[in-house]
Protein backbone atom coordinates (compact mmCIF):
# COMPACT_ATOMS: atom_id res chain seq x y z
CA UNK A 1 2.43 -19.35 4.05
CA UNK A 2 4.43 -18.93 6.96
CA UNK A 3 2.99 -14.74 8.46
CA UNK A 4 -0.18 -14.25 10.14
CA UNK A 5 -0.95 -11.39 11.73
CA UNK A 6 -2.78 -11.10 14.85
CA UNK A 7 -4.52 -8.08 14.44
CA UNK A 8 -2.28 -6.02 16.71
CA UNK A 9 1.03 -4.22 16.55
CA UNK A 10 2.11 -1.23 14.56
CA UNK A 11 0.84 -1.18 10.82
CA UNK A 12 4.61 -2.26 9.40
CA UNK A 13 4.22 -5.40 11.07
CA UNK A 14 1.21 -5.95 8.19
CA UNK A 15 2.63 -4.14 5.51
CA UNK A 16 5.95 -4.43 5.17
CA UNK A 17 7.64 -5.32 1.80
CA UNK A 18 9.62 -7.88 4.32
CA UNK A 19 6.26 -9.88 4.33
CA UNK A 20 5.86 -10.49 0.17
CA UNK A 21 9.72 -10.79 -0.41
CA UNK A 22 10.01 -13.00 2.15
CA UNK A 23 8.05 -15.29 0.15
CA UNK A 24 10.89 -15.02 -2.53
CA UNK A 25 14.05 -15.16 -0.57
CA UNK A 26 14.31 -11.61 0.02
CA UNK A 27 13.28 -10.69 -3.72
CA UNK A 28 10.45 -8.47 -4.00
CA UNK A 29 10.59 -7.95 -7.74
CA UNK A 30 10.50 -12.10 -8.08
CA UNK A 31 6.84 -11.94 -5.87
CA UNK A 32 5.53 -9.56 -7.68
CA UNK A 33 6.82 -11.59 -11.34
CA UNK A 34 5.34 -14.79 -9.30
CA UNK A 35 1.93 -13.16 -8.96
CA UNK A 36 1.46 -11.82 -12.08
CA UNK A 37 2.49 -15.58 -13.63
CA UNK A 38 -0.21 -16.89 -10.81
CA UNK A 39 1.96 -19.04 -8.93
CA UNK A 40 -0.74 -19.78 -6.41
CA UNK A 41 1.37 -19.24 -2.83
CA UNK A 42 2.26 -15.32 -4.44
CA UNK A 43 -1.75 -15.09 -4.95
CA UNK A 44 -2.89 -16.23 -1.62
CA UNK A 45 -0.16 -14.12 -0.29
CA UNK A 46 -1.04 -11.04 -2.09
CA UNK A 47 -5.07 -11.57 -1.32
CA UNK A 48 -3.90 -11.42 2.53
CA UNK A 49 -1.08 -8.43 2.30
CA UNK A 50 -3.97 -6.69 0.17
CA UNK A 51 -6.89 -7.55 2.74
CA UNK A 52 -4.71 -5.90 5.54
CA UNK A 53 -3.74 -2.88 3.12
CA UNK A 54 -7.51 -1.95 2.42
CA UNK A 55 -8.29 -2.05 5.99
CA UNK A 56 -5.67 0.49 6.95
CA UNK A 57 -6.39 2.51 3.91
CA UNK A 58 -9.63 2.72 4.83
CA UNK A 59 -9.49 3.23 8.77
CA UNK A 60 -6.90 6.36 7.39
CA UNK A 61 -9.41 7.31 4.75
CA UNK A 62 -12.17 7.58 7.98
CA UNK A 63 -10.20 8.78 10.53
CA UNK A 64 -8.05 11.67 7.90
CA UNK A 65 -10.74 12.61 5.04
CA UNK A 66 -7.73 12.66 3.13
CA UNK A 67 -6.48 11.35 -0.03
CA UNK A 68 -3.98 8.03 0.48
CA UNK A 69 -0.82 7.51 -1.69
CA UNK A 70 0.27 4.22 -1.46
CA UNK A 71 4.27 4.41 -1.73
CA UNK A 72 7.48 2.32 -0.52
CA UNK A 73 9.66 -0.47 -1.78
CA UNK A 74 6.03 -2.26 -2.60
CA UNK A 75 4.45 1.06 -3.64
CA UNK A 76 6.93 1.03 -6.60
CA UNK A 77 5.14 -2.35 -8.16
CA UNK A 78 1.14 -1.40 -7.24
CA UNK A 79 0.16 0.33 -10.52
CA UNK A 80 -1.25 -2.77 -12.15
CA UNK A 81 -3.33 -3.51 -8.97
CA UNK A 82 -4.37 -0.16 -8.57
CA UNK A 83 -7.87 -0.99 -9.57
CA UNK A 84 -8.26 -3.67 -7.69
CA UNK A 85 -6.99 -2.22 -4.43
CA UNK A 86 -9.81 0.75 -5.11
CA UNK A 87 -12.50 -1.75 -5.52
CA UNK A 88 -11.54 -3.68 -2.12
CA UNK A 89 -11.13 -0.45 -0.22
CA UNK A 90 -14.73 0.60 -1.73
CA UNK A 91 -15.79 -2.54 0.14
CA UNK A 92 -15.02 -1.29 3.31
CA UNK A 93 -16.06 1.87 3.28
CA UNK A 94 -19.46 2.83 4.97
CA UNK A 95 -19.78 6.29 3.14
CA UNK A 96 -18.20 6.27 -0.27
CA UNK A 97 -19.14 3.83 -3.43
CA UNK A 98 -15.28 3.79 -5.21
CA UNK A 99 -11.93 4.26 -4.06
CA UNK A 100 -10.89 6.61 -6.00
CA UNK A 101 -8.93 8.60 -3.52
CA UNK A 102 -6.59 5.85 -3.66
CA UNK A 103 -3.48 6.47 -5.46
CA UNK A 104 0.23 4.77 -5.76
CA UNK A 105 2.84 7.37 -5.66
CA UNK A 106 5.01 8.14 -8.51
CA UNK A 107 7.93 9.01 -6.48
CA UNK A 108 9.54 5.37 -6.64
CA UNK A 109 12.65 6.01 -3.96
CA UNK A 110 11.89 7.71 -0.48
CA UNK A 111 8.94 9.23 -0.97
CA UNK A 112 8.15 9.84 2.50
CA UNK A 113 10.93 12.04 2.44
CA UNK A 114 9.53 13.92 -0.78
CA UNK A 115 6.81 14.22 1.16
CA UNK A 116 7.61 15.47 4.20
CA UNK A 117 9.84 17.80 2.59
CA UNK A 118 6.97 19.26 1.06
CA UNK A 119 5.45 20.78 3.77
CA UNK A 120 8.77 22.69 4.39
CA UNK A 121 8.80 23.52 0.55
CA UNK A 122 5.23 24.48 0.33
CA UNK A 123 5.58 27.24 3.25
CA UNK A 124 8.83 28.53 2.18
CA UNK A 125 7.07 29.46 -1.17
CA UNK A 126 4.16 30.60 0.48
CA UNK A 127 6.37 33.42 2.37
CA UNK A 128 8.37 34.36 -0.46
């Protein structure tokens, strides 16, 4: 498996959907159809992308208090593995025993943008 992170650098560098489809010529849908067959190089892949995931869920979830939707082009195939990402993010957090403010977003396309529009929504109806 050709990316290792070095513990530095902006968050992207760790989770972008780049990293897994890069494993599959470009194809993110064909990692995430590898690692639910178990081809072994999409597993060991996935167990790293995941480890750095949970950590920066979890230093958001510490420095925030908020809730944490996981979204994106990877966001859109993280349903099945919701559980599993709540149980690893439990792991690293001191003060909480689940992870269940952990959540994949059900906007598939651009939901940053949803999101972000949002707050412009939200006090526009507020001063109606």
């Amino acid at each position: 498996m050709g990316f290792r992170p070095r513990n530095h650098g902006c968050v992207d560098i760790y989770l972008s959907a780049l990293r897994l489809a890069g494993e599959c010529d470009g194809n993110l849908a064909s990692f995430f159809e590898q690692l639910q067959r178990g081809v072994p190089e999409a597993v060991e892949s996935w167990h790293a992308y995941r480890a750095d995931l949970v950590r920066c869920v979890n230093n958001l979830r510490m420095a925030y208090d908020c809730l944490v939707i996981l979204g994106g082009y990877v966001g859109e195939y993280l349903n099945p593995y919701l559980s599993e990402l709540r149980m690893a993010a439990a792991a690293l957090n001191t003060f909480e025993q689940d992870g269940s403010y952990l959540y994949v977003s059900t906007d598939k396309l651009e939901n940053s943008a949803v999101g972000a529009g949002l707050t412009w929504i939200t006090d526009y109806i507020q001063n109606i």
